[in-house]
PDB file of N, CA and C in Angstrom:
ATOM      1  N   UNK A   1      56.173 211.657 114.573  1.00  0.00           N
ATOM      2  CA  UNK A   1      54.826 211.990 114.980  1.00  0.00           C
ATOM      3  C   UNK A   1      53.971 210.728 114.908  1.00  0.00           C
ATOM      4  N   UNK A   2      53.550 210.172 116.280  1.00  0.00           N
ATOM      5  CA  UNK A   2      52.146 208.959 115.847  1.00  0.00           C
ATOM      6  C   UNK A   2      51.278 209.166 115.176  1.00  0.00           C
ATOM      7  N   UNK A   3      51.663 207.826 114.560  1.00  0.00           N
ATOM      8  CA  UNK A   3      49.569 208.364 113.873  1.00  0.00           C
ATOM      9  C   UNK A   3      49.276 206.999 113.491  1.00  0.00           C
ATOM     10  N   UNK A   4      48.125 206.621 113.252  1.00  0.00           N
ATOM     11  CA  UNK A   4      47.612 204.970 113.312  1.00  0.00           C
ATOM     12  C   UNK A   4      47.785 204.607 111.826  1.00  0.00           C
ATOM     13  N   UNK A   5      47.835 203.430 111.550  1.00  0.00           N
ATOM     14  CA  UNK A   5      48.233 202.857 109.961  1.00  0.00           C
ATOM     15  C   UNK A   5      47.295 201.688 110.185  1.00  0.00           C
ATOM     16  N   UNK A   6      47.343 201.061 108.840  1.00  0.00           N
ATOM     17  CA  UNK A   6      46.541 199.817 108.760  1.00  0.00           C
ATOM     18  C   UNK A   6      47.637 198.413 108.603  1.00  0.00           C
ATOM     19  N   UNK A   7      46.948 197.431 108.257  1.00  0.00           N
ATOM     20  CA  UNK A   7      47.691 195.750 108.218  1.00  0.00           C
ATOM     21  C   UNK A   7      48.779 196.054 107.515  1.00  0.00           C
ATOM     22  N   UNK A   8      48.487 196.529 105.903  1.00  0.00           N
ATOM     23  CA  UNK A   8      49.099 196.351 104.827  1.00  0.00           C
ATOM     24  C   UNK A   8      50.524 197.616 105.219  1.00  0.00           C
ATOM     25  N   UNK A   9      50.020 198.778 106.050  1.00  0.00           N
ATOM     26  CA  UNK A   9      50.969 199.641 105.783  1.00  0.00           C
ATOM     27  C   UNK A   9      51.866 199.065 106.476  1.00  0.00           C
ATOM     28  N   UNK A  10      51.479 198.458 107.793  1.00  0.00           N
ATOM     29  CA  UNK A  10      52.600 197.909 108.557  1.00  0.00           C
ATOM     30  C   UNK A  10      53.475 197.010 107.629  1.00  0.00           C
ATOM     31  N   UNK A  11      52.851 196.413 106.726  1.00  0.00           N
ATOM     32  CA  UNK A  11      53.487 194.943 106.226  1.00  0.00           C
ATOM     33  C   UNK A  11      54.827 196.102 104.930  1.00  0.00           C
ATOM     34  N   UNK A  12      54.089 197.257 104.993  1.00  0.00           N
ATOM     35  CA  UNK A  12      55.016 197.466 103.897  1.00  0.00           C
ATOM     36  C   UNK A  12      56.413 198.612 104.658  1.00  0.00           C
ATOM     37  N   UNK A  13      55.852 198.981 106.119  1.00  0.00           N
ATOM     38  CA  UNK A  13      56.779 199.547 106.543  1.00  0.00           C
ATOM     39  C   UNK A  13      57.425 198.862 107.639  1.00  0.00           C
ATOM     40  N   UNK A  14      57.398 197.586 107.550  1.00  0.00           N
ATOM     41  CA  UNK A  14      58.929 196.922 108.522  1.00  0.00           C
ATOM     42  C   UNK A  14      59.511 195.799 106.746  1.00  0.00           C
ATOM     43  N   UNK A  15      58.563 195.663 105.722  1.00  0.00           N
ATOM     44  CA  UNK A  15      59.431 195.406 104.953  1.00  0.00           C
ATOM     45  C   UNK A  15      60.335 196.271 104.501  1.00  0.00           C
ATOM     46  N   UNK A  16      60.409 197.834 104.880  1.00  0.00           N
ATOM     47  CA  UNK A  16      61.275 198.881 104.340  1.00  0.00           C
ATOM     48  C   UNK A  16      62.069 198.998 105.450  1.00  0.00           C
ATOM     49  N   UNK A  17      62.311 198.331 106.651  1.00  0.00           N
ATOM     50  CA  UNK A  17      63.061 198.209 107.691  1.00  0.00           C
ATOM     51  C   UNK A  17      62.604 198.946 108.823  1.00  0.00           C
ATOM     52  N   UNK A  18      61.470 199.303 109.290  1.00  0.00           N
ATOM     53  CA  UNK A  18      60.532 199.354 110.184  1.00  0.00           C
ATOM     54  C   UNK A  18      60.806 198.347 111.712  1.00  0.00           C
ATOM     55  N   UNK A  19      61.014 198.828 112.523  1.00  0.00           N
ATOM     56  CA  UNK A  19      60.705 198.184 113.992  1.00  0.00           C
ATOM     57  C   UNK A  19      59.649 198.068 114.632  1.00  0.00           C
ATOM     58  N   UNK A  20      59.044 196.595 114.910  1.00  0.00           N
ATOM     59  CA  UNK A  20      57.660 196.541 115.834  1.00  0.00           C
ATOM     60  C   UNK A  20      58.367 196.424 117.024  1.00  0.00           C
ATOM     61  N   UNK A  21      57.086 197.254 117.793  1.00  0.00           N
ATOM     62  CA  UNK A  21      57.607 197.091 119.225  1.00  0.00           C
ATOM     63  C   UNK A  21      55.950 196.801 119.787  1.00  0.00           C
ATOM     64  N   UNK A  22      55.752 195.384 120.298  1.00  0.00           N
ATOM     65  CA  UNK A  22      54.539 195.014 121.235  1.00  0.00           C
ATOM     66  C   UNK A  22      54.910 195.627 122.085  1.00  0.00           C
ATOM     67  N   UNK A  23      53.595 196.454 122.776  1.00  0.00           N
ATOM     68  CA  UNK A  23      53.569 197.053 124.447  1.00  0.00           C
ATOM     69  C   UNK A  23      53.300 195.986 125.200  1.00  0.00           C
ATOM     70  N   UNK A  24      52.851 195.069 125.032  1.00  0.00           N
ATOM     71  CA  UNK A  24      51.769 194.483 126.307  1.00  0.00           C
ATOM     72  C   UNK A  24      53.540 192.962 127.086  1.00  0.00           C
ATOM     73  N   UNK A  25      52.720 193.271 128.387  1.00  0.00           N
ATOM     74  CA  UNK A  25      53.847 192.874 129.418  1.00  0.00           C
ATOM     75  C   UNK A  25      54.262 191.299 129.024  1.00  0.00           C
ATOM     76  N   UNK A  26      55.508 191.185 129.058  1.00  0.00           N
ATOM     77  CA  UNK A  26      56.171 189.670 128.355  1.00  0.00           C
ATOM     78  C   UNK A  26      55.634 188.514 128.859  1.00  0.00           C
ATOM     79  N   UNK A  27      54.956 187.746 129.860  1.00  0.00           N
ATOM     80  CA  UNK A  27      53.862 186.583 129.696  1.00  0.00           C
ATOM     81  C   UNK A  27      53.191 186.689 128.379  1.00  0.00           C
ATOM     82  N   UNK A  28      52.413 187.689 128.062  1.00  0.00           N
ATOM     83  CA  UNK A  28      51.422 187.998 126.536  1.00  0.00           C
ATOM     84  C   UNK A  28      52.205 187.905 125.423  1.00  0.00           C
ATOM     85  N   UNK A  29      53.274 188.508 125.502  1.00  0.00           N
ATOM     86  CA  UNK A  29      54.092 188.384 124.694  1.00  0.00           C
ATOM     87  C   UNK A  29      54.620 186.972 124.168  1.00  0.00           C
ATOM     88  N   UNK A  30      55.022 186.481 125.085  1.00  0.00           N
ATOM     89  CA  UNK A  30      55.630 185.234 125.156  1.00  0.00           C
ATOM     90  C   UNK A  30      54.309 184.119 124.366  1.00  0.00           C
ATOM     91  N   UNK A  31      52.806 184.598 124.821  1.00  0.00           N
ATOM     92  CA  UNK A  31      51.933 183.648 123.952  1.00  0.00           C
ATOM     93  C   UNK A  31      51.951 183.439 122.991  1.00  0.00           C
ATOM     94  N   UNK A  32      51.936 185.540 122.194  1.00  0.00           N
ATOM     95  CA  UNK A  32      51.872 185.425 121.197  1.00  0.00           C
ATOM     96  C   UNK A  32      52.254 186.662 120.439  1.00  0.00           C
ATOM     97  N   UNK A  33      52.899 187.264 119.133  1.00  0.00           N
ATOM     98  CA  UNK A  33      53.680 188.393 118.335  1.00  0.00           C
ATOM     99  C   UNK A  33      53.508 187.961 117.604  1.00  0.00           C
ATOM    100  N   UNK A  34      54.059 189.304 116.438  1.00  0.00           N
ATOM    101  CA  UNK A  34      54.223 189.368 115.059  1.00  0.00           C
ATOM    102  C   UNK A  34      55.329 189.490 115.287  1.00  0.00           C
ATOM    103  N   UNK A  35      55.836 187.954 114.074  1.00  0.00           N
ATOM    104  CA  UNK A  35      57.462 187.757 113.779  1.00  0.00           C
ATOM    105  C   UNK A  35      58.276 188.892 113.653  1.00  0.00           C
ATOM    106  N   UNK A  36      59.404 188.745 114.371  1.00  0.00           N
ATOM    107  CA  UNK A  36      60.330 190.258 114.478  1.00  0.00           C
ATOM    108  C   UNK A  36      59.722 191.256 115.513  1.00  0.00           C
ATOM    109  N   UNK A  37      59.005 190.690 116.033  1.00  0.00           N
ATOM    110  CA  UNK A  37      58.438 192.043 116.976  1.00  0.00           C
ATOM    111  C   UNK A  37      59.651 192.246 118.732  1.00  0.00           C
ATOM    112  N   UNK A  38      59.244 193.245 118.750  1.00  0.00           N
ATOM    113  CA  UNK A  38      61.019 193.425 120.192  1.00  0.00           C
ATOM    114  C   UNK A  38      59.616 193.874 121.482  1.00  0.00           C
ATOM    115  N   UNK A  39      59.613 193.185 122.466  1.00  0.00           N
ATOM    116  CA  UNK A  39      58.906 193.442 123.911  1.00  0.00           C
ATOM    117  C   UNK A  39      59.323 194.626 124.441  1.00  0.00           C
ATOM    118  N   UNK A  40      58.689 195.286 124.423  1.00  0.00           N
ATOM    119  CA  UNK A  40      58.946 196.741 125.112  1.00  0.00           C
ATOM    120  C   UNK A  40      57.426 196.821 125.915  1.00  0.00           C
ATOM    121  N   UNK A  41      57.240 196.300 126.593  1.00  0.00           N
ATOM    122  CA  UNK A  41      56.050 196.409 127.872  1.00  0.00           C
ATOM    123  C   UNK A  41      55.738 198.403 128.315  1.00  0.00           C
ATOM    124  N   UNK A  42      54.428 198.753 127.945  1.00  0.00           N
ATOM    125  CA  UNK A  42      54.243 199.950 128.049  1.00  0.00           C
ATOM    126  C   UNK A  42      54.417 200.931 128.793  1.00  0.00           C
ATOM    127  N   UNK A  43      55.007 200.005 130.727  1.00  0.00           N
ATOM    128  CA  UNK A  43      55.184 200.514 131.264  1.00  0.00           C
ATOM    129  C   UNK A  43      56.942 200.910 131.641  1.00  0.00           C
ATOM    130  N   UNK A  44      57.372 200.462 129.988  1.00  0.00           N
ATOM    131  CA  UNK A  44      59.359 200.336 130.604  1.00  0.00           C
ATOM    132  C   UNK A  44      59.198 201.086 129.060  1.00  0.00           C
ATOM    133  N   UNK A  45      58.149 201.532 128.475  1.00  0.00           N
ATOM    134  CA  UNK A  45      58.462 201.935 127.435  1.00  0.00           C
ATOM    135  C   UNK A  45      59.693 202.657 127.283  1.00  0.00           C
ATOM    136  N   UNK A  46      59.203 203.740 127.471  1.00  0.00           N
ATOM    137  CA  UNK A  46      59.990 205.602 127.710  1.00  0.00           C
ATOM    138  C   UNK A  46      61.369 204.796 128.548  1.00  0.00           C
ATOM    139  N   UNK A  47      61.466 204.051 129.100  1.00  0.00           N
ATOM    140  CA  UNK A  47      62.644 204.103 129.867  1.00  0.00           C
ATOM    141  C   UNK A  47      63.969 203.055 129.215  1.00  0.00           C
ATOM    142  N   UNK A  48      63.050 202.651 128.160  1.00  0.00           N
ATOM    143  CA  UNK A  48      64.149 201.687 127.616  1.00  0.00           C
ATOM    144  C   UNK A  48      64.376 201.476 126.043  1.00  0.00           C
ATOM    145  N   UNK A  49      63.164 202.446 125.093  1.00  0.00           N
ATOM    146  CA  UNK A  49      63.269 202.474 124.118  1.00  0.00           C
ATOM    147  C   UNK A  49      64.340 203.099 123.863  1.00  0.00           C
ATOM    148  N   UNK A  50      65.561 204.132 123.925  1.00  0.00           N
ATOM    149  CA  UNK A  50      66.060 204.145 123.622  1.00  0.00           C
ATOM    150  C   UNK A  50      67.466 203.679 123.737  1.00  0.00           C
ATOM    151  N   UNK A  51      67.398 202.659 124.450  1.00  0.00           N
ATOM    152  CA  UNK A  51      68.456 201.726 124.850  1.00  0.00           C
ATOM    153  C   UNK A  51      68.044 200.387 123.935  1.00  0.00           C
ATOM    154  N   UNK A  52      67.423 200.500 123.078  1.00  0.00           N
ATOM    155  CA  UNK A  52      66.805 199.284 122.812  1.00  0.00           C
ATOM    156  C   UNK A  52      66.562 199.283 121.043  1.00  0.00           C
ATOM    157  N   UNK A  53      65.548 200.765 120.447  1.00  0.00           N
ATOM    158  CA  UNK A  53      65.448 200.903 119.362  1.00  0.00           C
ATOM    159  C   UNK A  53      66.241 201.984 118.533  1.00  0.00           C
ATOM    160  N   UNK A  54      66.661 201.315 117.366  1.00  0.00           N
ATOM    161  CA  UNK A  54      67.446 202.734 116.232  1.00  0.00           C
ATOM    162  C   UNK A  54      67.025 203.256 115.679  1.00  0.00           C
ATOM    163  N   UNK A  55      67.485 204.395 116.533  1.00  0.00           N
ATOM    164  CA  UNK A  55      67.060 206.131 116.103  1.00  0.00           C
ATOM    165  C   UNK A  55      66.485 206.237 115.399  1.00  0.00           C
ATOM    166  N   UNK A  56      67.356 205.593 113.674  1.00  0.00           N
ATOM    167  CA  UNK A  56      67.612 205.996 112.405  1.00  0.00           C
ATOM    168  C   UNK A  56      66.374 205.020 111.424  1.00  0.00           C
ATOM    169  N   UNK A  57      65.259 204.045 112.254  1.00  0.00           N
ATOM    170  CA  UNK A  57      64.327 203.573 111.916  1.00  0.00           C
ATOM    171  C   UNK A  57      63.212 203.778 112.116  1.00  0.00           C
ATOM    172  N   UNK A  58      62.449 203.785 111.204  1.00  0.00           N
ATOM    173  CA  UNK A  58      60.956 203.848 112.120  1.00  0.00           C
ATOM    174  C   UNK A  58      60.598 202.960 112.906  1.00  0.00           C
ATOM    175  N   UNK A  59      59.392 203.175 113.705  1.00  0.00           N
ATOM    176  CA  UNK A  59      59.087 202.292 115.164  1.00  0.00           C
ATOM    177  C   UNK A  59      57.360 202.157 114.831  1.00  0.00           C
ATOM    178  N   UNK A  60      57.090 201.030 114.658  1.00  0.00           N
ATOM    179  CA  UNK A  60      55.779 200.608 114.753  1.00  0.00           C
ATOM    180  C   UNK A  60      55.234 200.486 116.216  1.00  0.00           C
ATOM    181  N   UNK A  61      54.207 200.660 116.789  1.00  0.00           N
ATOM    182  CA  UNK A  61      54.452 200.452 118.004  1.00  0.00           C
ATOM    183  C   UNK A  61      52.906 199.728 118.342  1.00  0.00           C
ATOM    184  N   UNK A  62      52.722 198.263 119.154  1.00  0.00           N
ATOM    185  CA  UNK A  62      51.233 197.785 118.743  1.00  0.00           C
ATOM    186  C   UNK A  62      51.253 196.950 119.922  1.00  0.00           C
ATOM    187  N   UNK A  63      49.346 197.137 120.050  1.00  0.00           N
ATOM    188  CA  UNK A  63      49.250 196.091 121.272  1.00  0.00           C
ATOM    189  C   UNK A  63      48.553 194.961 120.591  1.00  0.00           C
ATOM    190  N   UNK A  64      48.498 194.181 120.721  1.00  0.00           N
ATOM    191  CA  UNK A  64      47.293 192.564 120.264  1.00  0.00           C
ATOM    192  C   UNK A  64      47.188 191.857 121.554  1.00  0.00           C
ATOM    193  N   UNK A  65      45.671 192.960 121.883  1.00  0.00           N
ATOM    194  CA  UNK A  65      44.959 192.031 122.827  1.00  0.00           C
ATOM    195  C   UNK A  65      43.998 190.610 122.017  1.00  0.00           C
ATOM    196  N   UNK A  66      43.861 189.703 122.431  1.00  0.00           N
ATOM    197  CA  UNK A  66      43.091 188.588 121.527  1.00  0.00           C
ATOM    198  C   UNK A  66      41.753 188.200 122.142  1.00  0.00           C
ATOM    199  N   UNK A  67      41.344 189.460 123.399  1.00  0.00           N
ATOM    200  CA  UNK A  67      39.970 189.025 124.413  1.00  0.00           C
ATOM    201  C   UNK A  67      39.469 189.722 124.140  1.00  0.00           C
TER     202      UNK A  67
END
C-alpha cells in the first residue's frame, strides 16, 4: 500500500534492504540520484517494474525535481 515517508525513514528503509526507484525520464536521471537508486521512468513504470524489482523487497518510489 503507498503512503509517503520522510528523509530519515527512507534512509532507514533501503538500509533494511529497501529499493529506490527514481520516476523521472533517464537524461534527469543521468544528472542526478540517490546512490543505489534503479531508473524506472514513470511512464515504463507498470510495464517494467516487475521485470526489474524483487517482489520480496520493499520499493521506495521518488521523483527529485531540483526546479
Amino acid at each position: 500500500m503507498p503512503q509517503a515517508i520522510d528523509r530519515d525513514a527512507v534512509r532507514r528503509v533501503t538500509a533494511e534492504g529497501a529499493q529506490l526507484v527514481e520516476v523521472l525520464p533517464a537524461s534527469e536521471y543521468a544528472e542526478d540520484h540517490l546512490p543505489g537508486a534503479i531508473n524506472l521512468p514513470l511512464r515504463r513504470l507498470e510495464e517494467q517494474a516487475t521485470k526489474v524489482l524483487d517482489r520480496q523487497r520493499a520499493v521506495v518510489v521518488y521523483c527529485w525535481d531540483s526546479a
